[in-house]
Protein backbone atom coordinates (compact mmCIF):
# COMPACT_ATOMS: atom_id res chain seq x y z
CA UNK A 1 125.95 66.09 -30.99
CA UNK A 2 122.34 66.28 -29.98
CA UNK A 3 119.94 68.54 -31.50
CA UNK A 4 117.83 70.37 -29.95
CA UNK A 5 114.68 68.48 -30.65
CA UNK A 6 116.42 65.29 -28.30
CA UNK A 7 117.28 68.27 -25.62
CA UNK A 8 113.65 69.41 -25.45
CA UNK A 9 112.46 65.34 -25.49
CA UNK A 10 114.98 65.23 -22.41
CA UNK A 11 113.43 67.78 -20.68
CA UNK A 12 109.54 67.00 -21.44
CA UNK A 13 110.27 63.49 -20.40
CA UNK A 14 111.35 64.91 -17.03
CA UNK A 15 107.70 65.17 -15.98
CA UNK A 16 107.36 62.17 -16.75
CA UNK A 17 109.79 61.04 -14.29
CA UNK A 18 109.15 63.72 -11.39
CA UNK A 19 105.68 61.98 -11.53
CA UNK A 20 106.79 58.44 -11.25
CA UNK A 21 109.01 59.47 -8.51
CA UNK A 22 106.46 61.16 -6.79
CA UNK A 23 104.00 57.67 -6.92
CA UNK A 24 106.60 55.75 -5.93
CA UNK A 25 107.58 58.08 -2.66
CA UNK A 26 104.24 58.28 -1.99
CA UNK A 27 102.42 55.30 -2.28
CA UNK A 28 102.25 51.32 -1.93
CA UNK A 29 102.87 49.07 -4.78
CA UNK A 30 100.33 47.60 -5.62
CA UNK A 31 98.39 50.67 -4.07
CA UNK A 32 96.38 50.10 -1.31
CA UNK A 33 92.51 50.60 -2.19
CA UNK A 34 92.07 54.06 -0.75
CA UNK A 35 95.50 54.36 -2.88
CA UNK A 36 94.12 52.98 -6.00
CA UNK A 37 92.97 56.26 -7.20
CA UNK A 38 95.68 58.91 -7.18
CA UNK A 39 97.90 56.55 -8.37
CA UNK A 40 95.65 55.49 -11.50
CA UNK A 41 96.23 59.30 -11.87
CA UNK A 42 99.70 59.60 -11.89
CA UNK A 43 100.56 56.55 -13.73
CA UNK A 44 97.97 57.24 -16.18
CA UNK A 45 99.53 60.81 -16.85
CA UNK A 46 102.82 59.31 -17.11
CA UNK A 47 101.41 57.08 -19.99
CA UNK A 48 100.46 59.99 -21.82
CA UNK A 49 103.41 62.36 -21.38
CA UNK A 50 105.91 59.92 -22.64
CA UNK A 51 103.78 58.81 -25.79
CA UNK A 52 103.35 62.98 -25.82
CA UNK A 53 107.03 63.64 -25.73
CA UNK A 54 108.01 61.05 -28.35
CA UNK A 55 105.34 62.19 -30.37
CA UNK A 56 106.61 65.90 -30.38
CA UNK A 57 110.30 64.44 -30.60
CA UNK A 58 109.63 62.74 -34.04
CA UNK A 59 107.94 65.95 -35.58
CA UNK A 60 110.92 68.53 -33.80
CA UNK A 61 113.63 66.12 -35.51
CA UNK A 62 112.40 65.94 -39.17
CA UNK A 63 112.14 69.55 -38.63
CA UNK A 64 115.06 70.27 -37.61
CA UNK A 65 117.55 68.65 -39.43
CA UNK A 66 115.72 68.98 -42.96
CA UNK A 67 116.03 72.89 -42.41
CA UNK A 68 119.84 71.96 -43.29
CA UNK A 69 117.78 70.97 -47.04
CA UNK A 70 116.91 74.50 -47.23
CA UNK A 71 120.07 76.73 -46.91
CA UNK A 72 119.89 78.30 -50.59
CA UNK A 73 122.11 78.81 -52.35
CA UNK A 74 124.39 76.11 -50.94
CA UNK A 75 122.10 73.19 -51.50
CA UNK A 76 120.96 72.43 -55.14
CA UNK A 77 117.51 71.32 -55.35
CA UNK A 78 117.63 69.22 -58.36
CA UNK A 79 120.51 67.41 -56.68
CA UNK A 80 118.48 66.12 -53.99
CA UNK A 81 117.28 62.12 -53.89
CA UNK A 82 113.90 61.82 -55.32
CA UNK A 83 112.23 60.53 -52.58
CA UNK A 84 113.09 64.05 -50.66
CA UNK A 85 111.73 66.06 -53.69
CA UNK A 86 108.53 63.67 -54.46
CA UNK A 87 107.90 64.04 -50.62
CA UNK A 88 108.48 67.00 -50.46
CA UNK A 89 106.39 68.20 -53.20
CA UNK A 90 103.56 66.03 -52.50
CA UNK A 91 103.16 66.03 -49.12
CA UNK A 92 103.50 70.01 -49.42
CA UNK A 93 100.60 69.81 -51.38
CA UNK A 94 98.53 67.96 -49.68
CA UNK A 95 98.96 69.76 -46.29
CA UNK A 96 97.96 73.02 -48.73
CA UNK A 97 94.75 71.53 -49.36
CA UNK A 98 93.72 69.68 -46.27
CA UNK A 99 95.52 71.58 -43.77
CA UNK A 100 97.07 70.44 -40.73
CA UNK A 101 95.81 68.10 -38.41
CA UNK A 102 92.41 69.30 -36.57
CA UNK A 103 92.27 72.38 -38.95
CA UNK A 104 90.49 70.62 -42.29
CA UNK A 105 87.07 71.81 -41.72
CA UNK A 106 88.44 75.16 -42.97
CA UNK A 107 86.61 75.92 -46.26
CA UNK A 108 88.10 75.28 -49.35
CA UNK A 109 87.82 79.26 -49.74
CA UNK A 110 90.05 79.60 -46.77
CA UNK A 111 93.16 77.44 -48.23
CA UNK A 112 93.31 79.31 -51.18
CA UNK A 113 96.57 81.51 -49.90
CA UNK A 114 98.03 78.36 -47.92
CA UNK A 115 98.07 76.52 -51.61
CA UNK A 116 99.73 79.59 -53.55
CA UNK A 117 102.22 80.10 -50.89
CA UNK A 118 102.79 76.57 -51.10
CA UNK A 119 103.34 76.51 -55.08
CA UNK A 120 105.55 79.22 -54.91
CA UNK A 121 108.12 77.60 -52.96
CA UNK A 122 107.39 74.06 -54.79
CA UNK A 123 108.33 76.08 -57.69
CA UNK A 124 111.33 77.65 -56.17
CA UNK A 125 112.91 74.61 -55.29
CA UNK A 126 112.45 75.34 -51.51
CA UNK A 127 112.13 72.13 -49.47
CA UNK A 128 109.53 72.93 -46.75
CA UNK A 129 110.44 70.70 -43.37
CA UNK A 130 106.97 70.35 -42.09
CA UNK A 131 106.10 68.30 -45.36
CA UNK A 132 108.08 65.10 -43.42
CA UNK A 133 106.66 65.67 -39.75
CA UNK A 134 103.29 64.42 -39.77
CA UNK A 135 102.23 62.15 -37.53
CA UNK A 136 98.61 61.70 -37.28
CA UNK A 137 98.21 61.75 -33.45
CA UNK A 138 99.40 58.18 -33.60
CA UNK A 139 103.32 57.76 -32.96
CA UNK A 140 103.00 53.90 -33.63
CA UNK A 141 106.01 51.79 -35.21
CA UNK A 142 104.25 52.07 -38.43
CA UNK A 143 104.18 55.56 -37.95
CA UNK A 144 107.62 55.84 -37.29
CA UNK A 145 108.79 53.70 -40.39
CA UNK A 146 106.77 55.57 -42.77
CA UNK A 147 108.11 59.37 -41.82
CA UNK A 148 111.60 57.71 -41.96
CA UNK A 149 111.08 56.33 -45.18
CA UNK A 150 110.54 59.34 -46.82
CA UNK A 151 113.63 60.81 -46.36
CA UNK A 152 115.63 57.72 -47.48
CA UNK A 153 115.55 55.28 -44.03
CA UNK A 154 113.92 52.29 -44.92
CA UNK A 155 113.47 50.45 -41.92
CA UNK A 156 114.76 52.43 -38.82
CA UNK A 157 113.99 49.83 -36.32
CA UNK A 158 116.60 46.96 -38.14
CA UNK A 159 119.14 49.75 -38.57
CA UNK A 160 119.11 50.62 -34.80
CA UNK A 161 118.92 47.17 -33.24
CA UNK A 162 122.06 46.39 -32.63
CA UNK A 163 122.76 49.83 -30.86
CA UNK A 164 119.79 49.79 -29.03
CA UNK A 165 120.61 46.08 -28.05
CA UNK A 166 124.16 47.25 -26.50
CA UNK A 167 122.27 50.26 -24.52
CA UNK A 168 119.01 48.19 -23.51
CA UNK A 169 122.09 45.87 -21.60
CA UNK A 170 120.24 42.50 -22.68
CA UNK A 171 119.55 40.34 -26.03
CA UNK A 172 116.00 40.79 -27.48
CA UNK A 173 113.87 39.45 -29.90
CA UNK A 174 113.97 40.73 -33.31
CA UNK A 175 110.28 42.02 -33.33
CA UNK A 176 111.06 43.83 -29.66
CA UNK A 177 111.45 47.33 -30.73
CA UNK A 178 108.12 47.57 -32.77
CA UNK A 179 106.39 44.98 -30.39
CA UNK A 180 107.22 47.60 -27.40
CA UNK A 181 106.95 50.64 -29.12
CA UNK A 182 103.07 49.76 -30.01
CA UNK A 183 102.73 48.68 -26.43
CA UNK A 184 103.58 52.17 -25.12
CA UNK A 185 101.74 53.79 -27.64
CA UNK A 186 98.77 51.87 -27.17
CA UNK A 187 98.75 52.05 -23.15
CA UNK A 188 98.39 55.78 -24.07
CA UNK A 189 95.51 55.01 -26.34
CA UNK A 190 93.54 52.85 -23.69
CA UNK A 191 94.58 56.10 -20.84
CA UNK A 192 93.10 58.89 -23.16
CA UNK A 193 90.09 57.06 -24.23
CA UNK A 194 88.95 55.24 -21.23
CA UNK A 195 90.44 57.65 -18.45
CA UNK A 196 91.63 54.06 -16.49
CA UNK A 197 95.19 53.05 -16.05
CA UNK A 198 94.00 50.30 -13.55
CA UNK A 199 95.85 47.95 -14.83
CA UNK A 200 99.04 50.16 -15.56
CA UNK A 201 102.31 49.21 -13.24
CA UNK A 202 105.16 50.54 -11.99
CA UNK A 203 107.64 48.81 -13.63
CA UNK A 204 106.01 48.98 -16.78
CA UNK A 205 106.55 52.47 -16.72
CA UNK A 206 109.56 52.52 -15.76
CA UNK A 207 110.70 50.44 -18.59
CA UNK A 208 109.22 52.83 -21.12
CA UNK A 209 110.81 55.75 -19.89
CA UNK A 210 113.89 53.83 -20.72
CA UNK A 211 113.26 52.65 -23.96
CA UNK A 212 111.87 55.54 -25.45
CA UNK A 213 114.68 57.59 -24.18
CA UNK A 214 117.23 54.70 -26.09
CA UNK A 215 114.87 54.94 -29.65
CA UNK A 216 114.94 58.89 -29.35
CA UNK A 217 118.43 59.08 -29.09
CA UNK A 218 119.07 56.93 -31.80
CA UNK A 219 116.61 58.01 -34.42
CA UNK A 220 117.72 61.46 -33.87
CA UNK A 221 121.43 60.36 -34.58
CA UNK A 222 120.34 58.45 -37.92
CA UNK A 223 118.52 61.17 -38.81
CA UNK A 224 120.81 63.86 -38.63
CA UNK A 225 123.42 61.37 -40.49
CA UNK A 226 121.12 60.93 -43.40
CA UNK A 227 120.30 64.52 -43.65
CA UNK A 228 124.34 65.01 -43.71
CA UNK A 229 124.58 62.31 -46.05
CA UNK A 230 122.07 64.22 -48.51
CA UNK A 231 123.18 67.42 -47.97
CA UNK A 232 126.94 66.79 -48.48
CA UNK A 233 126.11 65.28 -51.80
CA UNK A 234 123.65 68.37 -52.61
CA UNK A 235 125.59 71.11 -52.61
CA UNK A 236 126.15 73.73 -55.15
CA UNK A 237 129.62 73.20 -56.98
């Protein structure tokens, strides 16, 4: 069953693909030069929404199913792995103290009740989601790996080839899902910090509608399996 974090992916990647319909009902490929501008514009926003939608996917997931870690009193705490509770408690910490993205020039003053509330549910064995969804802006394979990894998934991308392979509907290299997920992210990159998609196509696009939709799916499923896994084995006797 999908959660709702794919559902809302599903429907954020619909822009997405109202705008790519819209450029190609509309306009030449390649563009014509008078052409060449609105479509920069709508290719270059579809660049950015999907890297945007994964990006939000990833964070929504953790989220999501880890908030199955924190139905007291049916799971036990002290029966979780240790990578969950080391994560959880340092990570917990360390978004006390430096705050979520964009908000650490706060004073130190100012995180004073974000660190106590933060202590007191370290020290009530409460496992705290948002501890697992960072992603620093930057939804890049390594990304990826490393917020898997701390829940127990050491290397999503191996563990999902051969499913993605059979729903991609051709062999690929063994280095194709991080080769073409750092493609897609980086496209974004050179969109939001240049403003020129130039160089962007069609087809290119296209293509990473569809194989972000195939990684979503499937890191969703073997996330909400581990989290099973973990909480089956976690609770109270």
């Amino acid at each position: 069953m999908s959660s709702q974090a794919f559902k809302e992916f599903k429907g954020s990647l619909s822009m997405a693909e109202e705008l790519l319909n819209i450029e190609k009902t509309n306009y030449s490929n390649p563009p014509h030069i008078n052409e060449q501008k609105p479509v920069q514009g709508l290719r270059g926003a579809v660049a950015v929404l999907v890297v945007a939608s994964f990006e939000l996917f990833l964070r929504a997931s953790l989220e999501e199913h880890l908030s199955e870690l924190t139905k007291y009193p049916f799971i036990a705490y002290h029966k979780l792995p240790d990578i969950i509770k080391i994560n959880n408690t340092y990570n917990t910490l360390e978004r006390a103290m430096k705050g979520p993205l964009f908000e650490e020039h706060k004073a130190k003053k100012d995180r004073l009740e974000d660190i106590d509330i933060a202590c007191r549910k370290l020290v009530s064995g409460i496992i705290n989601p948002a501890a697992f969804s960072a992603t620093g802006g930057n939804p890049s394979a390594s990304t990826v790996k490393s917020m898997l990894k701390s829940i127990g998934i050491d290397d999503i991308f191996a563990l999902i080839e051969a499913k993605f392979i059979k729903k991609w509907g051709k062999p690929v290299a063994s280095t194709f899902l991080v080769d073409k997920l750092n493609e897609i992210v980086n496209r974004r990159h050179v969109v939001a910090h240049t403003a020129n998609a130039l160089n962007i196509t069609r087809n290119q696009l296209k293509e990473s509608v569809k194989f972000v939709t195939i990684i979503t799916e499937l890191i969703d499923s073997e996330i909400r399996n581990k989290i099973a896994l973990i909480s089956r084995s976690a609770i109270r006797p």
